[in-house]
N, C-alpha and C. Protein backbone atom coordinates (compact mmCIF):
# COMPACT_ATOMS: atom_id res chain seq x y z
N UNK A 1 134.52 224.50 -154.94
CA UNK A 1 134.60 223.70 -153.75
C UNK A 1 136.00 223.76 -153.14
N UNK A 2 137.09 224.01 -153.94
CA UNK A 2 137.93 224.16 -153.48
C UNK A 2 138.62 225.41 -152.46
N UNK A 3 137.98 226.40 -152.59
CA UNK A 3 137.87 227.71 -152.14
C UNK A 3 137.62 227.09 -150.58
N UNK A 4 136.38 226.29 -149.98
CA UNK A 4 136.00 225.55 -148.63
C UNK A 4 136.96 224.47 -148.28
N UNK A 5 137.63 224.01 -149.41
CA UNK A 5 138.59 223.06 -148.49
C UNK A 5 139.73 224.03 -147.86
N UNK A 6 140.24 225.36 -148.54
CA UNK A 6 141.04 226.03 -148.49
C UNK A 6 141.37 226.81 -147.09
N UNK A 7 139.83 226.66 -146.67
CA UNK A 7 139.59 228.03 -145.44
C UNK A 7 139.81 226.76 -144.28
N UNK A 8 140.34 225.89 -144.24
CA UNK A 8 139.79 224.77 -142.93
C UNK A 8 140.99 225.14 -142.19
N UNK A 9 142.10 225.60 -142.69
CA UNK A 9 143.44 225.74 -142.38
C UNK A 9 143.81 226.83 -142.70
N UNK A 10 144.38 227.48 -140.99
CA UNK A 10 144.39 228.90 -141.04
C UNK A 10 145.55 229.34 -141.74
N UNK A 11 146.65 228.47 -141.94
CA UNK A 11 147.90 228.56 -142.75
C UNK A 11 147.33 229.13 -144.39
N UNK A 12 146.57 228.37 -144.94
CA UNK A 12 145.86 228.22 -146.60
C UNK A 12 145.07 229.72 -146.56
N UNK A 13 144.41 230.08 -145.21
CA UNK A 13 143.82 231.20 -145.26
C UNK A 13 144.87 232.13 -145.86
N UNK A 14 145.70 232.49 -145.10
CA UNK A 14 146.64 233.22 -145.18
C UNK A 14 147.08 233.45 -146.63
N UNK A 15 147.89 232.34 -147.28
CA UNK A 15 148.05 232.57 -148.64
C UNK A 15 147.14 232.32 -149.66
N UNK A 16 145.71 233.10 -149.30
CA UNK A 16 144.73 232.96 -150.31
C UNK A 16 144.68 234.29 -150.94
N UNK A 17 144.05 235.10 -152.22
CA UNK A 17 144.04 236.18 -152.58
C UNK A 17 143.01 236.76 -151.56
N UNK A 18 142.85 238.04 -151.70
CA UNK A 18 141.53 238.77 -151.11
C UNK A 18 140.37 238.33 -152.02
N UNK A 19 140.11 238.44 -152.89
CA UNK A 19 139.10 237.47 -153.85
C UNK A 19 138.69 235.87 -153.47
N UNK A 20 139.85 235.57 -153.48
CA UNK A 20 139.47 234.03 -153.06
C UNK A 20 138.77 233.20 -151.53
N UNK A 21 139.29 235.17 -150.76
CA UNK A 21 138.73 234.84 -149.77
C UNK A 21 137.25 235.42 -149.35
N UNK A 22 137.23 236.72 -150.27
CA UNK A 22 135.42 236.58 -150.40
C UNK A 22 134.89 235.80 -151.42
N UNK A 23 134.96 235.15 -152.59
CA UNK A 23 134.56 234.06 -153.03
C UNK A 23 134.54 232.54 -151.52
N UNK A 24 134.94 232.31 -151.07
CA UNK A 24 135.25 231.50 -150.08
C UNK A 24 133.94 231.82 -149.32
N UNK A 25 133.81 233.23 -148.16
CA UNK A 25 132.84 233.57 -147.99
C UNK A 25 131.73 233.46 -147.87
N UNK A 26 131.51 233.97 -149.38
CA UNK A 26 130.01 234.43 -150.35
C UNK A 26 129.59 232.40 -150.03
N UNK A 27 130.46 231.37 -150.68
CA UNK A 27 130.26 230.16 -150.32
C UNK A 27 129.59 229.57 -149.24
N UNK A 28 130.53 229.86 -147.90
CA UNK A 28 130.43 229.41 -146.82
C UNK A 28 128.70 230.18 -146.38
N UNK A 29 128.37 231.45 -146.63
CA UNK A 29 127.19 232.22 -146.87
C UNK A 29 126.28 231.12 -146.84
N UNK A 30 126.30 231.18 -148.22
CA UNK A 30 124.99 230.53 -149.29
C UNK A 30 125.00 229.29 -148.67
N UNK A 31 125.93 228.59 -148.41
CA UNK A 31 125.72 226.85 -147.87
C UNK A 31 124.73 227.10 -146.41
N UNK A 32 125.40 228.02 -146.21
CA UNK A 32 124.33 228.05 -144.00
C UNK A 32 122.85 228.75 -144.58
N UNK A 33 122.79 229.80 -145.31
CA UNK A 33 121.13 229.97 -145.88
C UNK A 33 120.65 229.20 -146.44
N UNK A 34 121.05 228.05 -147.78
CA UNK A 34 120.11 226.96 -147.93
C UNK A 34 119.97 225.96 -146.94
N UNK A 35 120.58 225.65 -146.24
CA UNK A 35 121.02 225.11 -144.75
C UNK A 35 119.35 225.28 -144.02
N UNK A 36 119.32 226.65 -144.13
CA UNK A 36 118.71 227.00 -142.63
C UNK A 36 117.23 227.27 -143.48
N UNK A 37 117.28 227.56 -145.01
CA UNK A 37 116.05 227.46 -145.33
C UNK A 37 115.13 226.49 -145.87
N UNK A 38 116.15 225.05 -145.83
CA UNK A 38 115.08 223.80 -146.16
C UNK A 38 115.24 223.59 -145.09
N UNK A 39 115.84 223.50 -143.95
CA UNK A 39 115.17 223.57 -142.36
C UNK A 39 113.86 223.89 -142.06
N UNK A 40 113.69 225.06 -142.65
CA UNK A 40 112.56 225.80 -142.16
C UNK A 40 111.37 225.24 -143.18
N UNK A 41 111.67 225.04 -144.46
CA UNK A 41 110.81 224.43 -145.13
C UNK A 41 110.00 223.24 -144.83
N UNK A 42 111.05 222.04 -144.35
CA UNK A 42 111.02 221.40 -143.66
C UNK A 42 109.71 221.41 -142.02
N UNK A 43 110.25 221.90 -141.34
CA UNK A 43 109.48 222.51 -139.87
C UNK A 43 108.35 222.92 -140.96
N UNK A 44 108.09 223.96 -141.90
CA UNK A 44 106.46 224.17 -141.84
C UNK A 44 105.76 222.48 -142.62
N UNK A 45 106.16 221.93 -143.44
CA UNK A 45 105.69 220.87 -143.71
C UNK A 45 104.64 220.03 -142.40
N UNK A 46 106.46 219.80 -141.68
CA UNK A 46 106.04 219.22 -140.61
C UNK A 46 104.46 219.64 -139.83
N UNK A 47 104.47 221.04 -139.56
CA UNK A 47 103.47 221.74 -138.57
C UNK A 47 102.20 221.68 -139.71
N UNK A 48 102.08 222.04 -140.93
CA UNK A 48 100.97 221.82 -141.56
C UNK A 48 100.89 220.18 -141.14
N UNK A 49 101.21 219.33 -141.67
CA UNK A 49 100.91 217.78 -141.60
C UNK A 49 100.47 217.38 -140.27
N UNK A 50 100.98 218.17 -139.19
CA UNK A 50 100.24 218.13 -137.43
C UNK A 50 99.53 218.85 -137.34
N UNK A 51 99.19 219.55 -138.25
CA UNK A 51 97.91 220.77 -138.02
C UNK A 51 96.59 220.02 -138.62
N UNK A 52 97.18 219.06 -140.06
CA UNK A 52 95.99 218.68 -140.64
C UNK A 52 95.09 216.95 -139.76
N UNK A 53 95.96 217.01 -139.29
CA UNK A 53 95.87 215.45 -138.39
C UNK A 53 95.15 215.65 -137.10
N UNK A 54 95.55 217.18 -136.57
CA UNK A 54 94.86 217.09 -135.13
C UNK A 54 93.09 217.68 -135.85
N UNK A 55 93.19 218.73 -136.84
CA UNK A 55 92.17 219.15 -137.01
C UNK A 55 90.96 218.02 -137.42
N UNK A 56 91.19 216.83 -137.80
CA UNK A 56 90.18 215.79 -138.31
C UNK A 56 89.59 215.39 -136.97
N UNK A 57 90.00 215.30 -135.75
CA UNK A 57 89.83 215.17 -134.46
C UNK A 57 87.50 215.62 -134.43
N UNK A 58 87.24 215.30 -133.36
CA UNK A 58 85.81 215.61 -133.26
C UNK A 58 85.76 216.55 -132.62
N UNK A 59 84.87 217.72 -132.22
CA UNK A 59 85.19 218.69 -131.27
C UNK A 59 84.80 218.16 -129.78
N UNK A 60 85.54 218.57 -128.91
CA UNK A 60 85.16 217.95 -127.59
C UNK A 60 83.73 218.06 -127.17
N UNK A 61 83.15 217.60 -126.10
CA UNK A 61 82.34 218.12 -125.81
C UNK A 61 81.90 219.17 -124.56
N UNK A 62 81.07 220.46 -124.96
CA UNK A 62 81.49 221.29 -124.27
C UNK A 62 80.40 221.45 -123.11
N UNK A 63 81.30 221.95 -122.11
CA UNK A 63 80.44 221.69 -120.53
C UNK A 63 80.47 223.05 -120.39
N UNK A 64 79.40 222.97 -119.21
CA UNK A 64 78.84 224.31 -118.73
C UNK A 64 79.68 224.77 -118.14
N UNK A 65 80.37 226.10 -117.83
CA UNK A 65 81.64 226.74 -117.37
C UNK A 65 81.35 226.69 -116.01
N UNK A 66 82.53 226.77 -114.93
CA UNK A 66 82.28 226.66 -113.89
C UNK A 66 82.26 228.32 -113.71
N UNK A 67 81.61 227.92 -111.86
CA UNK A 67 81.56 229.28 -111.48
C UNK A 67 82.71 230.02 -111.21
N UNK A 68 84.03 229.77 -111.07
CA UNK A 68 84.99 230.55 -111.03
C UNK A 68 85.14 231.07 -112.43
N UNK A 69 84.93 230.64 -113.89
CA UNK A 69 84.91 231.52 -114.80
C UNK A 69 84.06 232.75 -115.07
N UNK A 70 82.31 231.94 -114.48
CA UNK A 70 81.78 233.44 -114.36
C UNK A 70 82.41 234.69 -113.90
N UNK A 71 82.85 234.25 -112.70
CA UNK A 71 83.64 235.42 -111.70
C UNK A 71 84.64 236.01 -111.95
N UNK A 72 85.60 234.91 -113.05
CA UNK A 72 86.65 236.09 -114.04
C UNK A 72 85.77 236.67 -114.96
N UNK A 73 84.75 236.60 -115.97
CA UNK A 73 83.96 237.19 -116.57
C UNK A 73 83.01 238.23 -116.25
N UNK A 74 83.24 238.91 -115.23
CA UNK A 74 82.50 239.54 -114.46
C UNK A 74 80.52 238.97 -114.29
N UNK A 75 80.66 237.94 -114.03
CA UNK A 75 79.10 237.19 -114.24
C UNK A 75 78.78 236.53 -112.72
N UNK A 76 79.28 237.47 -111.52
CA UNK A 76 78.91 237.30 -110.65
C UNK A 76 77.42 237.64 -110.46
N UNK A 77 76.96 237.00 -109.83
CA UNK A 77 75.78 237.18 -109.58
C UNK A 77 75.15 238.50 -108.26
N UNK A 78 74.55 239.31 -108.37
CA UNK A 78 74.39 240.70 -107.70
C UNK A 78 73.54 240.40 -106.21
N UNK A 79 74.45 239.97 -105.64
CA UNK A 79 73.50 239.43 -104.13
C UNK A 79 74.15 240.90 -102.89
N UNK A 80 73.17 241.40 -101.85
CA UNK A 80 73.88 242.39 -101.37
C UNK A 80 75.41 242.54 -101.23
N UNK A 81 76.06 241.44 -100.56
CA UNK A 81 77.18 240.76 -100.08
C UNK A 81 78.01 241.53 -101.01
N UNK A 82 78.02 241.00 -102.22
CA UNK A 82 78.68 240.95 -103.57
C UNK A 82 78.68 242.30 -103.72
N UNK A 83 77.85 243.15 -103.87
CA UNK A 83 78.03 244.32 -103.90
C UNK A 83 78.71 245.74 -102.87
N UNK A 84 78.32 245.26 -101.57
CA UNK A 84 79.53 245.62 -100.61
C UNK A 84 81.08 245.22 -100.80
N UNK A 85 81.29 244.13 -101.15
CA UNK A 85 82.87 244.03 -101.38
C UNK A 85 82.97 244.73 -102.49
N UNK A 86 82.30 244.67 -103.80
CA UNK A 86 82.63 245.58 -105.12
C UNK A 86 82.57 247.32 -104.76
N UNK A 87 81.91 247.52 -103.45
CA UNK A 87 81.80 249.19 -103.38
C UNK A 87 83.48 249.64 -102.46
N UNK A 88 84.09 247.83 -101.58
CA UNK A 88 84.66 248.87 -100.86
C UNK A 88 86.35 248.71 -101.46
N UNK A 89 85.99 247.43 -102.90
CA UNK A 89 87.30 247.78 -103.37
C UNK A 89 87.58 248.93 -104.11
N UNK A 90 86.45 249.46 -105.23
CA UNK A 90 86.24 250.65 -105.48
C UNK A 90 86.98 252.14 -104.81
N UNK A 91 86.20 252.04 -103.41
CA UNK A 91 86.47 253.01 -102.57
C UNK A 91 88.13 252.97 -102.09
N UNK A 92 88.41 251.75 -102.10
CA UNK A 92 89.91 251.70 -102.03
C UNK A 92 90.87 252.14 -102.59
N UNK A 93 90.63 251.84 -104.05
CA UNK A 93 90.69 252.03 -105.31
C UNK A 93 91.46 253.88 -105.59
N UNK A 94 90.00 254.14 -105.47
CA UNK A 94 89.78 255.64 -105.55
C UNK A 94 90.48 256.09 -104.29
N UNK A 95 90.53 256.04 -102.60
CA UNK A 95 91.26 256.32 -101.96
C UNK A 95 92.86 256.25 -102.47
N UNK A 96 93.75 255.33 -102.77
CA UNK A 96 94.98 255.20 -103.22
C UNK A 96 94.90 256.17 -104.51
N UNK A 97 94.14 255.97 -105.26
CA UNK A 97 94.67 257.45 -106.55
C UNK A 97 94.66 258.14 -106.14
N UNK A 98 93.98 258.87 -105.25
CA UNK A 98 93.49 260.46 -104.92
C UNK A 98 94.29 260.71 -103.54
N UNK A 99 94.74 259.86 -103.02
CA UNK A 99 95.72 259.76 -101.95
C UNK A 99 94.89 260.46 -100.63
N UNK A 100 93.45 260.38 -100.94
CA UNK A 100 92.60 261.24 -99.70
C UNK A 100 92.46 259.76 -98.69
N UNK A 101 91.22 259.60 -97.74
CA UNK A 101 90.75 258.88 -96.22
C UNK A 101 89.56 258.80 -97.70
N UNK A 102 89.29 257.40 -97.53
CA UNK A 102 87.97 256.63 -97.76
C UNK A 102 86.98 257.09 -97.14
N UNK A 103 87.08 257.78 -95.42
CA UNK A 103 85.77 258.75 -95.20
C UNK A 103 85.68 260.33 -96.22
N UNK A 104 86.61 260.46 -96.41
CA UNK A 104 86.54 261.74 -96.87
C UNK A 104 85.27 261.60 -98.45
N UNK A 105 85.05 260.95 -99.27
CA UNK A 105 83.88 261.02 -99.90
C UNK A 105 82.98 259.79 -99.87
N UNK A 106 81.77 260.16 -100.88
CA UNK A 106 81.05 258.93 -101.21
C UNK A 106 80.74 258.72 -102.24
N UNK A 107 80.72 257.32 -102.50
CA UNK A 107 79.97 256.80 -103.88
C UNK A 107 78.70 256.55 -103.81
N UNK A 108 77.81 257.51 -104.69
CA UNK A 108 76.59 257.53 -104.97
C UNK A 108 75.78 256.18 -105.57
N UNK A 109 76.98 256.48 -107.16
CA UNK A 109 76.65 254.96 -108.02
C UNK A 109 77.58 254.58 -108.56
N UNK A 110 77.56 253.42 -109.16
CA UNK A 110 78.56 252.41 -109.81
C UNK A 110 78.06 252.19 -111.15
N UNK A 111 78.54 252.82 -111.65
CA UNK A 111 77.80 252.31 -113.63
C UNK A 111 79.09 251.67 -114.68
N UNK A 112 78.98 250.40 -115.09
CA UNK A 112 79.91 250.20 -115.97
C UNK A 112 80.02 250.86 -116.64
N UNK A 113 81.10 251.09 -117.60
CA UNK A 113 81.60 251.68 -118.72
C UNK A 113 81.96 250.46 -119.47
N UNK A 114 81.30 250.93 -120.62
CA UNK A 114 81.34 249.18 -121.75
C UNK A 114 82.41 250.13 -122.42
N UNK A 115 83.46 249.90 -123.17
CA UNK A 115 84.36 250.01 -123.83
C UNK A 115 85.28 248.93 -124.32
N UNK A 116 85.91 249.37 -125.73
CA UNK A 116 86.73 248.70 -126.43
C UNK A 116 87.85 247.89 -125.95
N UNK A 117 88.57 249.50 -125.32
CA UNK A 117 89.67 249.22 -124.58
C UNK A 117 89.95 249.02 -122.75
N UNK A 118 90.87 248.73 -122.96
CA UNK A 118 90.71 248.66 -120.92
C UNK A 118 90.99 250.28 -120.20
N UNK A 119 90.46 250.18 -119.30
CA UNK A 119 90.18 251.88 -118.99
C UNK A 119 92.00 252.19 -118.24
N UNK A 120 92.78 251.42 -117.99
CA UNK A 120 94.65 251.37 -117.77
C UNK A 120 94.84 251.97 -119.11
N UNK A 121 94.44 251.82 -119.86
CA UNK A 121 95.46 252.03 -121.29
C UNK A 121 94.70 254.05 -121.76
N UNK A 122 93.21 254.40 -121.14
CA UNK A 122 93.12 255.59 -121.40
C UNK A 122 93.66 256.10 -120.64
N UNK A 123 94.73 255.57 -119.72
CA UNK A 123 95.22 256.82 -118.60
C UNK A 123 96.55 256.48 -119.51
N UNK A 124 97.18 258.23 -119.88
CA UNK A 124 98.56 257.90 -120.50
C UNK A 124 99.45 258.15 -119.35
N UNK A 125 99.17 258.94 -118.51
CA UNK A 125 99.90 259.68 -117.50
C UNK A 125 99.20 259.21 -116.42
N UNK A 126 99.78 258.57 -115.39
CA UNK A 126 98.48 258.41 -113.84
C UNK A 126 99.40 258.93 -113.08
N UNK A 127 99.30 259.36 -112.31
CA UNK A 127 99.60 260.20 -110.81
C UNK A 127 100.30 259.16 -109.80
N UNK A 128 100.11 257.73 -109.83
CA UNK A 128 100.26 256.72 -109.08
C UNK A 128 101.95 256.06 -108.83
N UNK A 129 101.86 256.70 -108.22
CA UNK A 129 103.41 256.14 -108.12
C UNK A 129 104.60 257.10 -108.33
N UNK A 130 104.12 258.66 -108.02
CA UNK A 130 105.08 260.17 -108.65
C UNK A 130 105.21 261.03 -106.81
């Protein structure tokens, strides 16, 4: 302990050995890691003991989703309307990649592609923006 009273004063620094001053150190070390790891011990206690308290809770009760979630879920419903705006963002779409006139082709059909991943992440390289 005396090694930490030693370092408070930059004078004492000075006439300490090189030993005494990594012993000193290695000290000052170890005091801020047990420091910082019953901290942390601490904090998970805490978060288990608020984890086990909220979980006894009842589950809410659950309501029918509104229609703006369908519509992020793609669970719009297929009315002509709906499908003209989905053909001419498409066509937009495809105009800006291909950098051609929206008259210049046509879309026949529209078929999802069910996949894992999002169809951004199979393009490694896109053209968009070169």
């Amino acid at each position: 302990m005396e090694y930490i009273i030693n370092i408070k004063d930059a004078a004492s620094i000075a006439l300490m050995s090189t030993g005494d001053k990594v012993i000193a150190g290695l000290m000052v070390a170890f005091i801020g890691m047990s420091f910082t790891f019953i901290l942390l011990i601490l904090l998970w206690l805490f978060i288990s003991l608020l984890s086990k308290v909220t979980m006894d809770k009842k589950p809410a009760v659950v309501k029918e989703p509104d229609v703006a979630v369908d519509n992020a879920l793609g669970k719009i419903p297929s009315t002509p309307e709906n499908d003209l705006d989905i053909v001419a963002a498409i066509a937009a779409a495809i105009s800006e990649f291909t950098g051609e006139e929206a008259e210049t082709f046509r879309i026949k059909s529209i078929v999802r592609k069910q996949s894992e991943k999002p169809a951004w992440i199979s393009q490694k390289y896109s053209k968009i923006g070169r």
